[in-house]
Protein backbone atom coordinates (compact mmCIF):
# COMPACT_ATOMS: atom_id res chain seq x y z
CA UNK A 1 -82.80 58.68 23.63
CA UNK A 2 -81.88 61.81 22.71
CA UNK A 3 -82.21 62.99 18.94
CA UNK A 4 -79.31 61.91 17.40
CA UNK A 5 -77.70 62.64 13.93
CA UNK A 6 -77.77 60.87 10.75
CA UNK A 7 -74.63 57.93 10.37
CA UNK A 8 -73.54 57.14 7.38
CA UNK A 9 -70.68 54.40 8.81
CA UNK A 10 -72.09 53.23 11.85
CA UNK A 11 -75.49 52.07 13.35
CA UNK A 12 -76.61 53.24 16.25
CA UNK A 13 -79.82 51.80 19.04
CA UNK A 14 -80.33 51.92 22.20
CA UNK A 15 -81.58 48.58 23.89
CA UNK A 16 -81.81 49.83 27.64
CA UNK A 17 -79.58 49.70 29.53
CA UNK A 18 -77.21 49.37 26.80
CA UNK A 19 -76.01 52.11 23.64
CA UNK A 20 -75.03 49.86 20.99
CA UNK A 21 -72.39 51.43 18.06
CA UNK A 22 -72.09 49.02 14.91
CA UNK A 23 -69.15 49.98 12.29
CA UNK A 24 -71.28 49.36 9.57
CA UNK A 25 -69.15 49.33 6.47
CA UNK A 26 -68.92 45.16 6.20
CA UNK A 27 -67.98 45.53 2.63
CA UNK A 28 -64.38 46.46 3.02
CA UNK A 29 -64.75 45.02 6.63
CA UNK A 30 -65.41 47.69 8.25
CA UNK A 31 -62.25 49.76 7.87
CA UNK A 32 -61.64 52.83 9.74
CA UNK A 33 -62.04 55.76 7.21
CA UNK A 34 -62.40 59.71 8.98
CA UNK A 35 -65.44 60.01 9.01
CA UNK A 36 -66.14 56.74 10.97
CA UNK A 37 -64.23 58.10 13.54
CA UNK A 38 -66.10 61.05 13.62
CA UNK A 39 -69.37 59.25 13.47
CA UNK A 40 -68.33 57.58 16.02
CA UNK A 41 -67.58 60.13 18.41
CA UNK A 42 -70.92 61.94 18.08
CA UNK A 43 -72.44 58.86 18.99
CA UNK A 44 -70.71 58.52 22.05
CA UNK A 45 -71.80 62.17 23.14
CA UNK A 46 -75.10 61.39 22.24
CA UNK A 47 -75.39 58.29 24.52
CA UNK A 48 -73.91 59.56 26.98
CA UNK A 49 -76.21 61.58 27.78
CA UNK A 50 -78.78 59.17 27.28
CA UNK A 51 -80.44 58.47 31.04
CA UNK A 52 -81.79 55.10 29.47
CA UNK A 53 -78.06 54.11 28.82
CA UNK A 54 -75.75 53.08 31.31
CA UNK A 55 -73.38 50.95 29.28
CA UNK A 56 -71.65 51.09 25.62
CA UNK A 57 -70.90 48.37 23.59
CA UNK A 58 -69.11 48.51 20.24
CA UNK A 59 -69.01 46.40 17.82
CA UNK A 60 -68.60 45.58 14.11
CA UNK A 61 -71.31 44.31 11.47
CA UNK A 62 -71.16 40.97 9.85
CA UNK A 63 -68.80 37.95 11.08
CA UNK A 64 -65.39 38.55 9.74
CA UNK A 65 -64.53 42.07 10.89
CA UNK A 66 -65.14 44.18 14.28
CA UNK A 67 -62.73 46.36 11.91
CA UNK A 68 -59.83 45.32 10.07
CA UNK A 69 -57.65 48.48 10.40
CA UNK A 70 -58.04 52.47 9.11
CA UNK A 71 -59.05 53.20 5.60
CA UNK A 72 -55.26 52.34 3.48
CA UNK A 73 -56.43 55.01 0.65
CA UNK A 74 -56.95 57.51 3.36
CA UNK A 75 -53.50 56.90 4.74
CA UNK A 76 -51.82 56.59 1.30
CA UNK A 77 -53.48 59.69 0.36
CA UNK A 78 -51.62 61.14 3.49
CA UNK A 79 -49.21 64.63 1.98
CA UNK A 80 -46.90 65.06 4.86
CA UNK A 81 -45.88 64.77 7.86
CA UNK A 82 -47.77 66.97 9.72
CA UNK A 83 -50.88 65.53 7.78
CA UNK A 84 -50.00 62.20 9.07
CA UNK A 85 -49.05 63.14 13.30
CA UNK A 86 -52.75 64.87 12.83
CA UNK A 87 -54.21 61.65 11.12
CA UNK A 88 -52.86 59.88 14.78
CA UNK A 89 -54.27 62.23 16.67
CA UNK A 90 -57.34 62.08 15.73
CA UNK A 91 -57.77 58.64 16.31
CA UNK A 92 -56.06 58.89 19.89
CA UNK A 93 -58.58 61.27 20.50
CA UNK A 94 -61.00 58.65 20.26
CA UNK A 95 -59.83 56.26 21.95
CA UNK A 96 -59.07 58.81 25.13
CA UNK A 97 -62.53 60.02 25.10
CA UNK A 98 -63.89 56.36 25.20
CA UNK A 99 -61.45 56.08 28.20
CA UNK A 100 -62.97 59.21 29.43
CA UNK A 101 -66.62 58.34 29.27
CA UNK A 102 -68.09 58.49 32.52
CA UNK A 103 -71.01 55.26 31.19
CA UNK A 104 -67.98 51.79 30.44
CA UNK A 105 -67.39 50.93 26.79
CA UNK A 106 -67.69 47.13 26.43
CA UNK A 107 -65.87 46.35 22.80
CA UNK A 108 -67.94 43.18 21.28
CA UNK A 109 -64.97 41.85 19.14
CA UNK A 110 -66.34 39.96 16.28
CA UNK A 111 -63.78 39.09 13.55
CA UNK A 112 -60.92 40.85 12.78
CA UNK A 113 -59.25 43.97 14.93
CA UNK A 114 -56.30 44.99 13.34
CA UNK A 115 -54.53 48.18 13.57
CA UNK A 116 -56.61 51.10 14.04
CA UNK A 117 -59.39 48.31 14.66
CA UNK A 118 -57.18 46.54 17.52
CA UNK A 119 -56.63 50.32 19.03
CA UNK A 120 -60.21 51.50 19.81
CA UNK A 121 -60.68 47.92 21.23
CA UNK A 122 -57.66 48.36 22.92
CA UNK A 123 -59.52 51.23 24.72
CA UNK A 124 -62.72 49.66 26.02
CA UNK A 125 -63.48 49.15 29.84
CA UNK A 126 -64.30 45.85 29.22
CA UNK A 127 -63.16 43.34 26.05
CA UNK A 128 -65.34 40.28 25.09
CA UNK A 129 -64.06 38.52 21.79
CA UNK A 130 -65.81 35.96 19.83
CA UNK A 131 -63.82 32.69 18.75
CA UNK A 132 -63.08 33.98 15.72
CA UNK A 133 -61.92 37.26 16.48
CA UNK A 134 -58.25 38.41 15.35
CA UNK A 135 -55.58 41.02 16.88
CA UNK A 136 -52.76 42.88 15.39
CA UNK A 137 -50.80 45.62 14.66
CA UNK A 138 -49.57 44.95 11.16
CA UNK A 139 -48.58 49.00 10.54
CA UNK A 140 -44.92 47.81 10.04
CA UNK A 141 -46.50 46.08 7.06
CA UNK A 142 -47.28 49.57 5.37
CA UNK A 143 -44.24 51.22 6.71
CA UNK A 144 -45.92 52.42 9.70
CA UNK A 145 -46.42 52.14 13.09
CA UNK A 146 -49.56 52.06 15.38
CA UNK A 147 -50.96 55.49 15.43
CA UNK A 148 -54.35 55.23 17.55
CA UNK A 149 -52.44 54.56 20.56
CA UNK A 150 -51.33 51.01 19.66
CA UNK A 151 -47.38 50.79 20.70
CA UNK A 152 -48.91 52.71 24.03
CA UNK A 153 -52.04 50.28 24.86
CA UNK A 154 -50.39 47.26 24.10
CA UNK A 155 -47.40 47.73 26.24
CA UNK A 156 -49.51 48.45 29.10
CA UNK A 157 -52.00 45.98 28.59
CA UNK A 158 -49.39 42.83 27.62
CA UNK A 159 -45.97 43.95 28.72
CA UNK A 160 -43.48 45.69 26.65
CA UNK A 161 -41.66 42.75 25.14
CA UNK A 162 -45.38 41.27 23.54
CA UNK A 163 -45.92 45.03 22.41
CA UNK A 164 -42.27 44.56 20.91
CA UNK A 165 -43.75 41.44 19.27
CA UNK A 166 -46.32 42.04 18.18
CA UNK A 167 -45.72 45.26 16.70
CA UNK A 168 -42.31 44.70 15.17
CA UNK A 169 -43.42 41.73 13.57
CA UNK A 170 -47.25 42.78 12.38
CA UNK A 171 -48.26 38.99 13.03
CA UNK A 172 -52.00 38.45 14.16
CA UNK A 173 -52.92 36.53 16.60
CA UNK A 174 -56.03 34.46 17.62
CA UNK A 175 -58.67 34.73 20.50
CA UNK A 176 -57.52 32.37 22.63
CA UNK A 177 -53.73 34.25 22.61
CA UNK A 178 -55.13 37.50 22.86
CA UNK A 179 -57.01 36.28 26.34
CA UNK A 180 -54.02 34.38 27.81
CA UNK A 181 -51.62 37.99 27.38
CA UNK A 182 -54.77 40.24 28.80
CA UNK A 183 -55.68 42.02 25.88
CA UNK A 184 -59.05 41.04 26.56
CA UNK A 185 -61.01 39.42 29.33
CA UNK A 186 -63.49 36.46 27.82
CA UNK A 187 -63.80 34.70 25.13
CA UNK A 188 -66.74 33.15 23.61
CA UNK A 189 -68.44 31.10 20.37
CA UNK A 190 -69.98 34.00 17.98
CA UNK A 191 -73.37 33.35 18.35
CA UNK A 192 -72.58 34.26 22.12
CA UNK A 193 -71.16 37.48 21.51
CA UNK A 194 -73.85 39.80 21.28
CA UNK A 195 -75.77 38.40 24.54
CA UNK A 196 -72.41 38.10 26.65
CA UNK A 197 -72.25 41.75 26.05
CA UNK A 198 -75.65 42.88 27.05
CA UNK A 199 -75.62 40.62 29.85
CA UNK A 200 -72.44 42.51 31.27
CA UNK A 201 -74.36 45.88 30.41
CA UNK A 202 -77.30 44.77 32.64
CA UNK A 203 -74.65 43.77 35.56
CA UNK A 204 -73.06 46.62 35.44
CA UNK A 205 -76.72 48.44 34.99
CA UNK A 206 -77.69 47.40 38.57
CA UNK A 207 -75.17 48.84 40.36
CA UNK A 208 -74.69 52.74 41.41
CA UNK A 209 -73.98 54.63 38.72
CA UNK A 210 -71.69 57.29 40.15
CA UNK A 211 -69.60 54.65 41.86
CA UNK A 212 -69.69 52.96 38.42
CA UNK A 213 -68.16 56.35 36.88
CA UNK A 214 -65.65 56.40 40.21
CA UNK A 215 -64.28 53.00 39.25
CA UNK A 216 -63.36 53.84 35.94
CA UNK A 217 -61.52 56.77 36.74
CA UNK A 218 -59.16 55.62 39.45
CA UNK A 219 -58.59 52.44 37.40
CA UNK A 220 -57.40 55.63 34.54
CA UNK A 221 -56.38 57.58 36.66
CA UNK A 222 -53.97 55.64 38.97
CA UNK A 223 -53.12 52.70 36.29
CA UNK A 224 -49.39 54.06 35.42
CA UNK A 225 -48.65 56.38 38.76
CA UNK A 226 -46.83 54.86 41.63
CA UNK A 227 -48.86 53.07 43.82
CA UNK A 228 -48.98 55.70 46.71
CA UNK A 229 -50.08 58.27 44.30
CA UNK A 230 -52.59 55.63 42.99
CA UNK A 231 -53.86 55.29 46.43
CA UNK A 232 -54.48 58.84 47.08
CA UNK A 233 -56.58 58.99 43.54
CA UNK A 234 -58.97 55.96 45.00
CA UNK A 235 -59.37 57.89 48.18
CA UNK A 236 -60.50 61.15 46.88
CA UNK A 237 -62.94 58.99 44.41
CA UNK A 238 -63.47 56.75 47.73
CA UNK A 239 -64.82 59.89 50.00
CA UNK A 240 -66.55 62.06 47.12
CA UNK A 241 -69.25 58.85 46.95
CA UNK A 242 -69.73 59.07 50.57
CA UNK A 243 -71.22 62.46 50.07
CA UNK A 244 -73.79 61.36 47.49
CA UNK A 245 -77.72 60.05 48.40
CA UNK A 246 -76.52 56.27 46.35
CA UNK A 247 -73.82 55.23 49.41
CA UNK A 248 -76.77 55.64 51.76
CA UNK A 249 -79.13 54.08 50.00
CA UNK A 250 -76.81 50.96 48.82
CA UNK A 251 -75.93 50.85 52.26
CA UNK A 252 -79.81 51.06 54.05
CA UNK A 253 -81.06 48.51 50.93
CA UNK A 254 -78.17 45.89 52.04
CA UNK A 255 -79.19 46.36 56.00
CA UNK A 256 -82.51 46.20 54.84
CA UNK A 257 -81.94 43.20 52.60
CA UNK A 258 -84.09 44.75 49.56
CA UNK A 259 -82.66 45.55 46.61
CA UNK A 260 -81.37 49.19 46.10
CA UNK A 261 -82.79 51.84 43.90
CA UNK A 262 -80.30 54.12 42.91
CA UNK A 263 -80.12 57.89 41.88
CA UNK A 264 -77.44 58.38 41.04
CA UNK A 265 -76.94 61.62 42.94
């Protein structure tokens, strides 16, 4: 792994094949001050560019919080405007570099996710949720709104009119509701979480990398353009892997019947 920097709100390990980020700050359950976010962010640089790595997950310390929401000092503390549009920002820029990763994010939802905490899930590749877990955008509670990308996410994930609901009337809802309206895509008992997650690292660890990266960004890339322009984005990604050394040796391995040993290259 490469040398990484000093955290002072998250954890940080590497358990090849998977990068694992912890919001460590169980105390006030793991709420989403600045410098998390920042924190954060380096870490996702740094395994990025970790070769041992080939998946992300994220996930919160303790039982009763993947993170419950940004830091409500920090946003009270908030002296205009201005202030408060960057504030946003900087957490959409988060959650659109997580999108942007070329290695998937899977977000290991333990507890609750609320508001800035139910955004950065919101942005994973891949959502696993323990039984316990809890969604919501409760902003409207504060006199606020999702900033991290919330009113956007959930709309596109659920459907405008649960995004209406959900955000208009701050209620939380459980596991089980979040999986039946596609905010995420299993649920399981607690003690599962953890090992759910690094057993869809390893799955996706085995297959090519670069067609791994591919997948990601025409599912981005093409989610909200028409579907002919969608097309076109899958067939560019489509022919650019059948330039690269991986498509013929996935290809040989299968005719071969061995397993194949990827490059990525």
């Amino acid at each position: 792994m490469p040398e990484a920097p000093g955290y002072e709100n998250i954890l940080v390990t590497v358990e090849a094949p998977a990068g694992i980020i912890t919001f460590n700050r169980p105390s006030v359950l793991n709420a989403l001050r600045t410098s998390l976010l920042a924190e954060v962010s380096q870490a996702l640089t740094v395994l990025e560019s970790d070769p041992d790595v080939r998946a992300i997950i994220v996930t919160g310390a303790g039982e009763k919080a993947f993170a419950a929401g940004a830091d409500i000092a920090e946003l009270n503390a908030l002296p205009s405007a201005g202030h408060g549009a960057d504030q946003a920002r900087l957490g959409q820029a988060l959650t659109r570099k997580i999108e942007r990763l070329r290695k998937p994010v899977i977000m290991a939802i333990n507890g609750f996710a609320l508001g800035g905490g139910c955004e950065l899930a919101m942005a994973g590749d891949i959502l696993i949720a323990s039984e316990n877990a809890k969604f919501g955008q409760p902003e409207v509670n504060l006199g606020l709104i999702p900033g991290y990308g919330g009113s956007q996410r959930t709309t596109r994930l659920a459907g405008k009119g649960m995004a209406m609901y959900l955000c208009l009337t701050g209620e939380i809802i459980d596991a089980r509701e979040a999986l039946r309206i596609g905010l995420v895509q299993k649920v399981v008992p607690f003690d599962e979480l953890m090992p759910e997650a690094k057993r869809v690292a390893a799955v996706i660890a085995s297959k090519a990398p670069l067609a791994i990266a591919a997948c990601k960004r025409a599912i981005n890339n093409g989610a909200h353009l028409s579907i002919d322009d969608a097309l076109e984005i899958e067939a560019l990604e489509f022919g650019t892997l059948v330039d690269t050394e991986d498509i013929k040796e996935g290809t040989g391995a299968f005719l071969e019947k061995r397993k194949p040993q990827w490059k990525g290259r």
